[in-house]
C-alpha atoms as a PDB file:
ATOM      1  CA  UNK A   1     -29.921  -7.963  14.026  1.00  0.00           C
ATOM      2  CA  UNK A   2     -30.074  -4.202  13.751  1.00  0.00           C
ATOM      3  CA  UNK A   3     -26.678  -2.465  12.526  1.00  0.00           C
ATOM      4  CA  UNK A   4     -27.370   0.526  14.641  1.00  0.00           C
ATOM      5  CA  UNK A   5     -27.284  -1.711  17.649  1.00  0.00           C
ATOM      6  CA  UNK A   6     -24.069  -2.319  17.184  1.00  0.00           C
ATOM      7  CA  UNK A   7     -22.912   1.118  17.158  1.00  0.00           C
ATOM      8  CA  UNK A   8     -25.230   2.364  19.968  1.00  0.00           C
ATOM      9  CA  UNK A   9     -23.336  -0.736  21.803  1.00  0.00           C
ATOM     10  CA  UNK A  10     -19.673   0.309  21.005  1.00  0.00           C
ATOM     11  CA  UNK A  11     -20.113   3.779  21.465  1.00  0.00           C
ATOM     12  CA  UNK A  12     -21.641   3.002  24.720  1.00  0.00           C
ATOM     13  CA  UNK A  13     -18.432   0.752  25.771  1.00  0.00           C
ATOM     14  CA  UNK A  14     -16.266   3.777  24.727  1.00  0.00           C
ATOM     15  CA  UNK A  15     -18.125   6.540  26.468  1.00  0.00           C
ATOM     16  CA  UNK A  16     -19.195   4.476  29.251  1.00  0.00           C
ATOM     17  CA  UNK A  17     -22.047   6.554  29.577  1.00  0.00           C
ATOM     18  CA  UNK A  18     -25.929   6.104  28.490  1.00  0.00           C
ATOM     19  CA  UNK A  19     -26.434   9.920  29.080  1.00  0.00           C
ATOM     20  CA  UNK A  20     -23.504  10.739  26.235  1.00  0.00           C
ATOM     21  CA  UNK A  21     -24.251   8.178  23.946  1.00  0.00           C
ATOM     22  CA  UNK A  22     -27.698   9.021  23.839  1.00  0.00           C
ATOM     23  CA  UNK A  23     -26.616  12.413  22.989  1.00  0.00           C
ATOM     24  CA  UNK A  24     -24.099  11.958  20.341  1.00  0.00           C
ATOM     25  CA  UNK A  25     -26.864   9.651  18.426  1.00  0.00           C
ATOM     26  CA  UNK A  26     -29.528  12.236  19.174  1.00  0.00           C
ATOM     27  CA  UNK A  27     -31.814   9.635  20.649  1.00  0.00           C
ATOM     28  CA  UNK A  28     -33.408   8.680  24.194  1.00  0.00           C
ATOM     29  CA  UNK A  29     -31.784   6.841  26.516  1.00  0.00           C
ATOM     30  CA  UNK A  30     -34.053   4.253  26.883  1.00  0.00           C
ATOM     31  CA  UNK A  31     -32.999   4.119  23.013  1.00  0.00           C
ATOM     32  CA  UNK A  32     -29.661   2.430  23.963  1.00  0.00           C
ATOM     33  CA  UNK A  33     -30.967   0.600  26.717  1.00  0.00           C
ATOM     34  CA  UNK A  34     -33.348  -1.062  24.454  1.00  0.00           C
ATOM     35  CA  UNK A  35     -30.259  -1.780  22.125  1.00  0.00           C
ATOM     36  CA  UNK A  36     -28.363  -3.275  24.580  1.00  0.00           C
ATOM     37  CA  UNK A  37     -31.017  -6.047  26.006  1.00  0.00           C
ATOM     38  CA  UNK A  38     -31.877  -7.129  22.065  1.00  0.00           C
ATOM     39  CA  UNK A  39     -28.291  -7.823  21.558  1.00  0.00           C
ATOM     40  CA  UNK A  40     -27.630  -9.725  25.121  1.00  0.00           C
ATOM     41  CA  UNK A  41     -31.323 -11.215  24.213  1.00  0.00           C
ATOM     42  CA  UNK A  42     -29.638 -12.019  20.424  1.00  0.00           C
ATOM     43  CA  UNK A  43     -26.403 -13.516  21.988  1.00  0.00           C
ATOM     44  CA  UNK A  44     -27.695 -14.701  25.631  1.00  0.00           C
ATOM     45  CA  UNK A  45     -25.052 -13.405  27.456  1.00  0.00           C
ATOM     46  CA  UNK A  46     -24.985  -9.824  29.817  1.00  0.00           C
ATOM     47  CA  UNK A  47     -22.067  -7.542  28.410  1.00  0.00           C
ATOM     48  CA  UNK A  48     -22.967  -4.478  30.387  1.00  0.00           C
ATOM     49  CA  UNK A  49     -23.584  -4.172  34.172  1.00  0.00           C
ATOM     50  CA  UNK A  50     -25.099  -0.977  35.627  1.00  0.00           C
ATOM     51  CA  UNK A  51     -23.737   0.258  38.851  1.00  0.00           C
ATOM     52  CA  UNK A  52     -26.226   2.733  40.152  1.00  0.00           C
ATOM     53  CA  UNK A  53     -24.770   3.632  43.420  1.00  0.00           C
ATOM     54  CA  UNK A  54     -21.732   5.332  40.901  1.00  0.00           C
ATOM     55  CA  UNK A  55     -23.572   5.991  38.131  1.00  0.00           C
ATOM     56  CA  UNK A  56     -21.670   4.277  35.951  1.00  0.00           C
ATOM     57  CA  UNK A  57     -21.609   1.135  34.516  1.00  0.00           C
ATOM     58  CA  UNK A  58     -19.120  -1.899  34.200  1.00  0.00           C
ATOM     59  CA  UNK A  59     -18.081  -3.642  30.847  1.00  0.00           C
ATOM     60  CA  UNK A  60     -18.057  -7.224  31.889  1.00  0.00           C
ATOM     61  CA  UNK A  61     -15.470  -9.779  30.062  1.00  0.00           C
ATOM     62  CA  UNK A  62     -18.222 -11.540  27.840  1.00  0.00           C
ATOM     63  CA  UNK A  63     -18.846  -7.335  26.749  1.00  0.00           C
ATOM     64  CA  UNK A  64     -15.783  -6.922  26.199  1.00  0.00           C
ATOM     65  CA  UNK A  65     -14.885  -9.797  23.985  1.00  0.00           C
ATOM     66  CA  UNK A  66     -18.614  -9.561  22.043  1.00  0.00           C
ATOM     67  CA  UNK A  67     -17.088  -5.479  21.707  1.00  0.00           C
ATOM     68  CA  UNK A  68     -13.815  -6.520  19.726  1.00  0.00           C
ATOM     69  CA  UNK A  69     -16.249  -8.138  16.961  1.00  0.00           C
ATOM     70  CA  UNK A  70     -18.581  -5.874  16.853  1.00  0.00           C
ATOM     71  CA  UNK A  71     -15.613  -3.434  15.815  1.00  0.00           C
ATOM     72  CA  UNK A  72     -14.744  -5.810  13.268  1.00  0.00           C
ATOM     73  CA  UNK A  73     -18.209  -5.906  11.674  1.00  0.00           C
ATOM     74  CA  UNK A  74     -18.355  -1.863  12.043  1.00  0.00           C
ATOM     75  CA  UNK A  75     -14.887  -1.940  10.220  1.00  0.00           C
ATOM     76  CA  UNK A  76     -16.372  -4.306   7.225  1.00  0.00           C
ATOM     77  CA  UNK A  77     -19.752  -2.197   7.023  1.00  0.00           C
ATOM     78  CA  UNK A  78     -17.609   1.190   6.788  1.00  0.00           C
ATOM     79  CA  UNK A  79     -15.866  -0.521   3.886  1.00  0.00           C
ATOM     80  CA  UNK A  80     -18.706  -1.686   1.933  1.00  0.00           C
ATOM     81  CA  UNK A  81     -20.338   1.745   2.380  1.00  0.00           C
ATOM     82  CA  UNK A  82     -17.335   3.294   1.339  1.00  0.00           C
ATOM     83  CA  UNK A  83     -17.058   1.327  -1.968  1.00  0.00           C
ATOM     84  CA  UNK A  84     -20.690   2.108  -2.497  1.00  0.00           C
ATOM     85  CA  UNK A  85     -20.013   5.587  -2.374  1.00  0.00           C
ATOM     86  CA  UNK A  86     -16.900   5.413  -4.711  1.00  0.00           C
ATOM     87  CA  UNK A  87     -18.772   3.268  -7.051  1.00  0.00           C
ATOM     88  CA  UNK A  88     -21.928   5.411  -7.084  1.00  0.00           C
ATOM     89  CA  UNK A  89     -19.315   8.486  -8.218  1.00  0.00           C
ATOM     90  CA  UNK A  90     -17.935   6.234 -10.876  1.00  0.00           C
ATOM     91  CA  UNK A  91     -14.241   6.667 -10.229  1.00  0.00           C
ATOM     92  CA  UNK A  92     -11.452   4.176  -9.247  1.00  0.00           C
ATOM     93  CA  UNK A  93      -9.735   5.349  -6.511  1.00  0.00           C
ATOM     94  CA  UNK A  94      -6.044   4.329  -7.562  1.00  0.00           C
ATOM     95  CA  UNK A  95      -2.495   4.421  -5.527  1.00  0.00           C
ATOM     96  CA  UNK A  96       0.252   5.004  -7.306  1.00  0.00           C
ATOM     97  CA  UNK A  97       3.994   4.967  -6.445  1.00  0.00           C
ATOM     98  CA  UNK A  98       5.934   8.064  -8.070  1.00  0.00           C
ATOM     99  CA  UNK A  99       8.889   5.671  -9.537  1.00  0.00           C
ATOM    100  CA  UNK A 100       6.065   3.717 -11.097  1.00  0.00           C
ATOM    101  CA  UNK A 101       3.892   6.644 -11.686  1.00  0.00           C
ATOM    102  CA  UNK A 102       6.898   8.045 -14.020  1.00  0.00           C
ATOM    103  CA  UNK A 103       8.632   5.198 -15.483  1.00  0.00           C
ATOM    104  CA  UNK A 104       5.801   1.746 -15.810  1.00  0.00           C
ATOM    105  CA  UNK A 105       2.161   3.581 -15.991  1.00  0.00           C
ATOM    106  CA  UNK A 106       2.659   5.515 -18.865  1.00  0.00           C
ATOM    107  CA  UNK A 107       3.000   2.064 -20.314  1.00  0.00           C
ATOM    108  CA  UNK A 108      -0.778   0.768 -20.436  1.00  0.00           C
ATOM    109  CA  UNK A 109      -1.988   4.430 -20.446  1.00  0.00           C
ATOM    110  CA  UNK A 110      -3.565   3.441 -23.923  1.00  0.00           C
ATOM    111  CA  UNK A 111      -5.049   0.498 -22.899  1.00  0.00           C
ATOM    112  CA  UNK A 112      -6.887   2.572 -20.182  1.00  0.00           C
ATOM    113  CA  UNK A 113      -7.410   4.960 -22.856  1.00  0.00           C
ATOM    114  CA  UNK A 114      -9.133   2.861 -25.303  1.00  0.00           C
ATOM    115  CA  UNK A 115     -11.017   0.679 -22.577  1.00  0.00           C
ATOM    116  CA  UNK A 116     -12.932   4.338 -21.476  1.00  0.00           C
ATOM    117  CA  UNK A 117     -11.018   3.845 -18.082  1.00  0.00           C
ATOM    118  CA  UNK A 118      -7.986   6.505 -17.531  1.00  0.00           C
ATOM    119  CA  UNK A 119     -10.617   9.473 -17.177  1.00  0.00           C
ATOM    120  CA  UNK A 120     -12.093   7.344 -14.330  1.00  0.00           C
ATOM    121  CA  UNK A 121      -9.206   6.764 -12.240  1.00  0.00           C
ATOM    122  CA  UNK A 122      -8.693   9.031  -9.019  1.00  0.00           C
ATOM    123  CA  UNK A 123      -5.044   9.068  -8.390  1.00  0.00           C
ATOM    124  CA  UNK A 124      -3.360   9.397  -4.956  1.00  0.00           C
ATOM    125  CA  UNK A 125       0.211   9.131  -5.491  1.00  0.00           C
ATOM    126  CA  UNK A 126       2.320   8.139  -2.523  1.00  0.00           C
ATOM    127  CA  UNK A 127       5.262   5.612  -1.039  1.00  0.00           C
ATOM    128  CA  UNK A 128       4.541   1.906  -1.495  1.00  0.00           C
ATOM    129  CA  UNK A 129       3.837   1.793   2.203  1.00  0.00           C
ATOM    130  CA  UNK A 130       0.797   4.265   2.964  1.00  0.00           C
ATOM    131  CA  UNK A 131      -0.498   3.302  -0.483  1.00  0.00           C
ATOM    132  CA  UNK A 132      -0.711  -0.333   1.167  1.00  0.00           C
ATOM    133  CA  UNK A 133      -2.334   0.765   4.114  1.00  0.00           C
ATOM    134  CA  UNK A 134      -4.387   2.888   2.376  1.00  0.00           C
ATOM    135  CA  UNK A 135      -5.656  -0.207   0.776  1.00  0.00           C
ATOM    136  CA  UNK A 136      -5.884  -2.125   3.535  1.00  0.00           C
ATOM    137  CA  UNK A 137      -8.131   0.316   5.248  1.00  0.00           C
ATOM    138  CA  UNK A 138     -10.496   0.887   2.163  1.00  0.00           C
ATOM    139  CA  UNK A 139      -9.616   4.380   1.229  1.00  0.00           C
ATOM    140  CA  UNK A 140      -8.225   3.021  -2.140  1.00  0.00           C
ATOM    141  CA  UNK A 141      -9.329   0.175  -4.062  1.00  0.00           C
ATOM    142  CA  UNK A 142      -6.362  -0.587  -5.936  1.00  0.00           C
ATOM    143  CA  UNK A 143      -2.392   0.276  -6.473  1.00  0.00           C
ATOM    144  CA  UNK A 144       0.530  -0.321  -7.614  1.00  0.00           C
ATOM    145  CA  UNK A 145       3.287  -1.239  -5.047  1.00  0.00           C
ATOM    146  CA  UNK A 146       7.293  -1.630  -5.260  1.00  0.00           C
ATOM    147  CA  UNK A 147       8.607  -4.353  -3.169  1.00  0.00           C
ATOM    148  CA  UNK A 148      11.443  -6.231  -2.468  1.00  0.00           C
ATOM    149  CA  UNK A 149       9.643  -8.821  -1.050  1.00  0.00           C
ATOM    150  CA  UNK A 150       5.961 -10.536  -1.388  1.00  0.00           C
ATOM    151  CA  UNK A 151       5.260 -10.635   1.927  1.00  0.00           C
ATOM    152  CA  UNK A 152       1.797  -9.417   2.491  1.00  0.00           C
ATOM    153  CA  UNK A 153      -1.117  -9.098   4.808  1.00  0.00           C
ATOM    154  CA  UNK A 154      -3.946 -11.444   5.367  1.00  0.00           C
ATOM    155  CA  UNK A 155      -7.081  -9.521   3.263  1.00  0.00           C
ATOM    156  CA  UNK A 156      -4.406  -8.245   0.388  1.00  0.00           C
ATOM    157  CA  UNK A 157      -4.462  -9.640  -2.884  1.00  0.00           C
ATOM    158  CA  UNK A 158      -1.350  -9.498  -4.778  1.00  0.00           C
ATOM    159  CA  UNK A 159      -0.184 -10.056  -8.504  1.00  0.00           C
ATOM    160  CA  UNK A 160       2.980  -9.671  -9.336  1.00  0.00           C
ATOM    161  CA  UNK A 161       3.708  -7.802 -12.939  1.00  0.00           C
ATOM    162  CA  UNK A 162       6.923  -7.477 -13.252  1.00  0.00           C
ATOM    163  CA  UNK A 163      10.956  -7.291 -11.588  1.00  0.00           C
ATOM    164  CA  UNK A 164      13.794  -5.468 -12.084  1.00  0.00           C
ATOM    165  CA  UNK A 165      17.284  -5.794 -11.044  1.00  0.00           C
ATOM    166  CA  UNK A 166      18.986  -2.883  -8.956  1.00  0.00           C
ATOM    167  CA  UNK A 167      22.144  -1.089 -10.176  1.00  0.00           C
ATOM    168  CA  UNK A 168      24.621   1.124  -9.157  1.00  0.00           C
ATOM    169  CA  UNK A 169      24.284   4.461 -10.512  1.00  0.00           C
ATOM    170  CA  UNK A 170      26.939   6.974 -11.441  1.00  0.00           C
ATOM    171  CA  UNK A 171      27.459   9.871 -13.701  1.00  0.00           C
ATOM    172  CA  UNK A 172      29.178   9.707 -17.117  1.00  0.00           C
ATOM    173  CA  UNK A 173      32.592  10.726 -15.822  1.00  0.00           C
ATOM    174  CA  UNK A 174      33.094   8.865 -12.550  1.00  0.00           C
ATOM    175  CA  UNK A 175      35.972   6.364 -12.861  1.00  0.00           C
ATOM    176  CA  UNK A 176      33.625   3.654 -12.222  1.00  0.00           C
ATOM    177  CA  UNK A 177      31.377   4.272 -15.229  1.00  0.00           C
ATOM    178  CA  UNK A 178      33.643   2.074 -17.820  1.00  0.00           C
ATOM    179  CA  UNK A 179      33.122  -1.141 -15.451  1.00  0.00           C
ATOM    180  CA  UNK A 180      30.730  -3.608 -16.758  1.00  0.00           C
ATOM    181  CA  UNK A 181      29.501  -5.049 -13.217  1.00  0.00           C
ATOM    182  CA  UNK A 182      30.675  -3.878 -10.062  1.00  0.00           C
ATOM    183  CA  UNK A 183      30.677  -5.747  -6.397  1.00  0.00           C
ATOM    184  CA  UNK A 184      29.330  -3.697  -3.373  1.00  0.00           C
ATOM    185  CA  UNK A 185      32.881  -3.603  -1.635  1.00  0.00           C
ATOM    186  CA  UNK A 186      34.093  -1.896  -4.607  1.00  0.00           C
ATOM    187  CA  UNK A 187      32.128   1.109  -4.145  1.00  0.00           C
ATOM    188  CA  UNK A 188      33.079   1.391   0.158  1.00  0.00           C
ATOM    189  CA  UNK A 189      33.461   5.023   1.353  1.00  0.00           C
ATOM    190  CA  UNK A 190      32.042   6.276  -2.145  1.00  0.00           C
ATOM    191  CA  UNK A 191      30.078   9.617  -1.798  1.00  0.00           C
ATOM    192  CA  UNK A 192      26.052   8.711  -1.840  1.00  0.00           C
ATOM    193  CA  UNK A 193      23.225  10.185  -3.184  1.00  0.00           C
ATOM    194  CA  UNK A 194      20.215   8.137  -1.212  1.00  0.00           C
ATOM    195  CA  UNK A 195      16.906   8.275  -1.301  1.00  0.00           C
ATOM    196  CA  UNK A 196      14.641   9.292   1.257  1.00  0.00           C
ATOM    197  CA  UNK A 197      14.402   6.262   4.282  1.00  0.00           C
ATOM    198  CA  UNK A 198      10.994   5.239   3.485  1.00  0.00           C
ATOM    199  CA  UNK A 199      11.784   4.067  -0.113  1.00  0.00           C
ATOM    200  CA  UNK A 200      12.185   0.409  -0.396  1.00  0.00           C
ATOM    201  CA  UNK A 201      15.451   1.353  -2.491  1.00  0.00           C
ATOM    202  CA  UNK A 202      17.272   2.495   0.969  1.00  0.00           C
ATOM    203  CA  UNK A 203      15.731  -0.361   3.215  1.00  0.00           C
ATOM    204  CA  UNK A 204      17.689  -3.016   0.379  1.00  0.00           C
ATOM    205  CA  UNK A 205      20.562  -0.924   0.038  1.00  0.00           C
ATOM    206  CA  UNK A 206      20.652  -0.991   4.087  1.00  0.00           C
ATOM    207  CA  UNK A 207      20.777  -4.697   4.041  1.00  0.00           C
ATOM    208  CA  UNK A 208      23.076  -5.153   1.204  1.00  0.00           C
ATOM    209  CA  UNK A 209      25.573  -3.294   3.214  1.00  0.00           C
ATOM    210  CA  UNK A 210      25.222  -4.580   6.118  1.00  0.00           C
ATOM    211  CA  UNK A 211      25.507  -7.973   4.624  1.00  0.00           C
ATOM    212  CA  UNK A 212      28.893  -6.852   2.675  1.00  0.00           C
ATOM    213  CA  UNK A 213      30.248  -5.147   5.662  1.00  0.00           C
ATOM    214  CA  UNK A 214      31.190  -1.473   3.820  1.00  0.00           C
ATOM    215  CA  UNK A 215      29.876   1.636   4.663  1.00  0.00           C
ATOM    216  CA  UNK A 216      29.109   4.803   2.234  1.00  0.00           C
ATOM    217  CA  UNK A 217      29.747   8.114   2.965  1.00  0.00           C
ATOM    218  CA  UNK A 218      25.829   9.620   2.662  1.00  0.00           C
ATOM    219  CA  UNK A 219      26.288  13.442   2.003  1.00  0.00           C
ATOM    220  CA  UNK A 220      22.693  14.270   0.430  1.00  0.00           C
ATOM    221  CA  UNK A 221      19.154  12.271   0.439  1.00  0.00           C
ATOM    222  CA  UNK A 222      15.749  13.377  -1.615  1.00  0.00           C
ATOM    223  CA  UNK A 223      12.304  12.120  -1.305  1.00  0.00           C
ATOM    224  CA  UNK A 224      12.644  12.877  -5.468  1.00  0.00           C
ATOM    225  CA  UNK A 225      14.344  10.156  -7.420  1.00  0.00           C
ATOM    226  CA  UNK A 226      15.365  13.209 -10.340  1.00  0.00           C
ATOM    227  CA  UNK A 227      16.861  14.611  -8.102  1.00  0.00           C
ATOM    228  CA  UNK A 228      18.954  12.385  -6.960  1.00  0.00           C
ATOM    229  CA  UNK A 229      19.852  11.249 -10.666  1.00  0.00           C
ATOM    230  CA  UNK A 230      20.792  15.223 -11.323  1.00  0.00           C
ATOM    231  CA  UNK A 231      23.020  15.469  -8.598  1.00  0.00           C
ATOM    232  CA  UNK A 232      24.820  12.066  -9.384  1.00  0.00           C
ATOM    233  CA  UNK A 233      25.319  13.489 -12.840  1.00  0.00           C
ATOM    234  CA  UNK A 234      26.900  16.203 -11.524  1.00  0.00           C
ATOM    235  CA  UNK A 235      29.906  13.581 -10.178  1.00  0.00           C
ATOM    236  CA  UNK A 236      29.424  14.539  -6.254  1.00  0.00           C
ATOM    237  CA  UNK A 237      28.326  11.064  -5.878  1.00  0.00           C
ATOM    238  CA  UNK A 238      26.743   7.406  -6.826  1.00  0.00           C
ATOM    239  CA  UNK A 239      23.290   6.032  -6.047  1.00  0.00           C
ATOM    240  CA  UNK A 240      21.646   2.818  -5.902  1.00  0.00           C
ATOM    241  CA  UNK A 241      18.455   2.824  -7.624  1.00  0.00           C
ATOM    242  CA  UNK A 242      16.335   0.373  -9.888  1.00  0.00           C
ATOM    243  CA  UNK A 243      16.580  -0.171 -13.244  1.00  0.00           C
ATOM    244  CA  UNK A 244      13.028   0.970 -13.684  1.00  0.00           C
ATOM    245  CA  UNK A 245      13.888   4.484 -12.470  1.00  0.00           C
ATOM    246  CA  UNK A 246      16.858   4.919 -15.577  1.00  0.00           C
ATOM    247  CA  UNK A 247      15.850   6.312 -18.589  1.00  0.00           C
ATOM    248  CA  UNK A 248      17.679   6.620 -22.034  1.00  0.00           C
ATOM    249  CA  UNK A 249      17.743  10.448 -21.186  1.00  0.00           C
ATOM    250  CA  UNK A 250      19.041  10.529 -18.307  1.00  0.00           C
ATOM    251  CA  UNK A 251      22.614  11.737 -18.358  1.00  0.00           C
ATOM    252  CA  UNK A 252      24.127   8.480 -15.825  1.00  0.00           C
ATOM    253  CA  UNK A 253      25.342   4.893 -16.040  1.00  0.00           C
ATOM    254  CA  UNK A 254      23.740   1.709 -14.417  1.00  0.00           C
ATOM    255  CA  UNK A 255      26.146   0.023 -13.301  1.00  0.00           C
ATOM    256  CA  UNK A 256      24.657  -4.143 -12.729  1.00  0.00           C
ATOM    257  CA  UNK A 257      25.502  -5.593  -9.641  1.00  0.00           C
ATOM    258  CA  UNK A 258      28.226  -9.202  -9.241  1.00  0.00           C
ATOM    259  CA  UNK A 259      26.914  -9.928  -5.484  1.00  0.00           C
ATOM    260  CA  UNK A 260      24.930 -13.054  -4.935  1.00  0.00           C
ATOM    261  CA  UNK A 261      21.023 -12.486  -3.765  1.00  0.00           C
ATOM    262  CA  UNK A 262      20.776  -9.513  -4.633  1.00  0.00           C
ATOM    263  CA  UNK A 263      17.348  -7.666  -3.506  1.00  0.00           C
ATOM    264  CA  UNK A 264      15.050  -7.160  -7.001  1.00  0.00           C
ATOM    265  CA  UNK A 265      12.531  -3.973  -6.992  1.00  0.00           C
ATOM    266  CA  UNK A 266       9.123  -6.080  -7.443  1.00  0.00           C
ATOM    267  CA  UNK A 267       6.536  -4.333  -9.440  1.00  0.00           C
ATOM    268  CA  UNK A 268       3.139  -5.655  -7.810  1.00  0.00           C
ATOM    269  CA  UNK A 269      -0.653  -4.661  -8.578  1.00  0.00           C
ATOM    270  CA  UNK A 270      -2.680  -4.778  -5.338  1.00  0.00           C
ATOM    271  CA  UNK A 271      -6.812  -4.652  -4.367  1.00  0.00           C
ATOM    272  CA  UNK A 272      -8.107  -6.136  -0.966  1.00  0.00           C
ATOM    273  CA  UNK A 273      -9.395  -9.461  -1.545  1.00  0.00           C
ATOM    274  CA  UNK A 274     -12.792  -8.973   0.157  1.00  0.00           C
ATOM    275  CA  UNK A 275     -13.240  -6.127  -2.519  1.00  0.00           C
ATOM    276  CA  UNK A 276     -16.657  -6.902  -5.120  1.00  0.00           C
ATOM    277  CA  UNK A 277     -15.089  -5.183  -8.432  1.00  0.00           C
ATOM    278  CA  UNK A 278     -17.231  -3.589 -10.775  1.00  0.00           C
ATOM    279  CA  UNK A 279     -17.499  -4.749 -14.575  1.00  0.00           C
ATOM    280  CA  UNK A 280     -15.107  -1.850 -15.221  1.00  0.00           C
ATOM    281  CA  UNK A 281     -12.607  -1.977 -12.398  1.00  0.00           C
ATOM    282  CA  UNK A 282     -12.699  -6.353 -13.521  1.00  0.00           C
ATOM    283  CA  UNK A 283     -11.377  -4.342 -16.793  1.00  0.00           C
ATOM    284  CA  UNK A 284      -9.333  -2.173 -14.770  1.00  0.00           C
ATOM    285  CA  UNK A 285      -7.318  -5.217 -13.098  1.00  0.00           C
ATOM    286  CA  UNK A 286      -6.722  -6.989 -16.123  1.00  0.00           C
ATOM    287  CA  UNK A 287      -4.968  -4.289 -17.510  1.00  0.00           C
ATOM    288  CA  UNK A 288      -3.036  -3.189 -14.304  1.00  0.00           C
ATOM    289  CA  UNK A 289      -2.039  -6.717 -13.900  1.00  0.00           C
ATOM    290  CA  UNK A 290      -1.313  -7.495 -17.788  1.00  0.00           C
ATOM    291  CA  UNK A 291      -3.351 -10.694 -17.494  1.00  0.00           C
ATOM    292  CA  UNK A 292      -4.740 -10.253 -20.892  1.00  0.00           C
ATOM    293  CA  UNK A 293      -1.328 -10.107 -22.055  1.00  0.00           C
ATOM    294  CA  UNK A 294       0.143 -13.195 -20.189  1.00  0.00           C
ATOM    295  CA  UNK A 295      -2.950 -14.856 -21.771  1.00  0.00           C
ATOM    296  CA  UNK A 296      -2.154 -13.953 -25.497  1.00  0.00           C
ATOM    297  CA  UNK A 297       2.211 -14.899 -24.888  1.00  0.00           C
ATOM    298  CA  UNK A 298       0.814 -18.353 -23.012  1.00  0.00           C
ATOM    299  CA  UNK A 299      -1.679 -18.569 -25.960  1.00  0.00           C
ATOM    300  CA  UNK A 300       0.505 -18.100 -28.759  1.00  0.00           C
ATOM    301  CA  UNK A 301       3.486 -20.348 -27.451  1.00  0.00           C
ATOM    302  CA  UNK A 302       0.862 -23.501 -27.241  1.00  0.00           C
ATOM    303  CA  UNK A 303       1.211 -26.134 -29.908  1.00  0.00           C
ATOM    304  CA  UNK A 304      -1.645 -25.992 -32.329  1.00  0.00           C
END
């Protein structure tokens, strides 16, 4: 079965015209009439009907049904070319999360060092969710994601690294900073610093206070997580924010959290599972994921 038959075919069911699809190929039209017949020959069933008197022609039910997979197999072969192309350039097209980009990655940058890899790696940095869409329609290979949740597609392959509790966050002076742990009612009609609504921080904090029945008084919201740690160290208000984000410099306190079920920020490594890694992107994985590392703790806690 010829490829190009395929997309001579779907262009054909789009266009619903021989005359244009000829021309946007830059072939004949008996071209894509020929197309058409080997693939109802292939698949012995008639998916296009000509209707001459209207010169036009009629997509019958079988065509349209054969034309949903045939988008599916275009969709694959893009892909694959796609990963070709990357892997012929010899970089690793990489998503990357700012929060993690800041605060985890500089973490194994010597293991990417050392393995020849970091010089490779293409990064797009983005919000969890386009990076995972990104990935699931093949412009990037691989990412990191934060979650709340492992809940993923069909086609996604997911390992998850590592978890870290979410905190309250407030700045050195605040009367709350002396508490220990702290219970979401105790911070109701506080002044809020949030982050912007398409961080997985705000969709938690969203349910958490839905599901303690408070509200916060939201006076300022930044797609930058510095930012929002400078301005709650200024005392105009707290934040809610994951561990991972705090650093030893920053000039706040993380305040745990005493409420039951409380919503974790899930550091995950991601690739599409119909993805054929190269020898170095196999390398690549192992050190995103830290399998190497699980294997040398599991390793050294056997008995001998």
């Amino acid at each position: 079965m010829n490829i190009q038959d395929l997309r001579y075919f779907h262009e054909l069911v789009n266009l619903k015209s021989y005359t244009k699809t000829a021309e946007k190929f830059g072939v004949s039209q008996p071209t894509i009439t020929a197309a058409v017949k080997r693939l109802e020959n292939r698949f012995g069933g008639t998916f296009l009907i000509r209707d001459q008197p209207h010169k036009s022609i009629i997509i019958t039910r079988l065509g349209v049904q054969f034309d949903e997979h045939v988008q599916s197999i275009l969709n694959e072969i893009n892909i694959v070319e796609e990963e070709i192309k990357q892997n012929q350039n010899a970089s690793i097209p990489f998503g990357l999360p700012p929060i993690i980009g800041r605060n985890y990655f500089p973490k194994i940058v010597s293991q990417l060092f050392a393995k020849g890899l970091l010089h490779r790696l293409n990064v797009i940095e983005n919000g969890s969710y386009d990076l995972y869409h990104l990935l699931l329609e093949g412009y990037i290979n691989f990412s990191m994601l934060g979650l709340t949740k492992v809940n993923v597609e069909p086609g996604i392959k997911l390992e998850v690294v590592k978890s870290y509790p979410m905190c309250i966050v407030v700045s050195k002076t605040h009367p709350l900073a002396t508490k220990k742990a702290i219970s979401f009612k105790e911070i109701a009609n506080e002044n809020f610093i949030g982050l912007s609504s398409d961080y997985i921080h705000t969709k938690a904090l969203d349910r958490m206070l839905k599901k303690s029945k408070i509200n916060l008084n939201t006076i300022y919201r930044s797609p930058d997580v510095t930012v929002v740690k400078n301005i709650v160290a200024q005392n105009l208000g707290i934040s809610y924010l994951t561990t991972l984000s705090i650093t030893e410099n920053d000039d706040v306190i993380s305040i745990p959290l005493l409420d039951k079920d409380q919503p974790k920020f899930i550091l995950a490594a991601a690739t599409r599972e119909n993805h054929i890694m190269t020898d170095a992107e196999e390398e690549f994985w192992e050190i995103l994921t830290q399998i190497s590392l699980r294997r040398q703790v599991l390793t050294s806690t056997l008995p001998s």
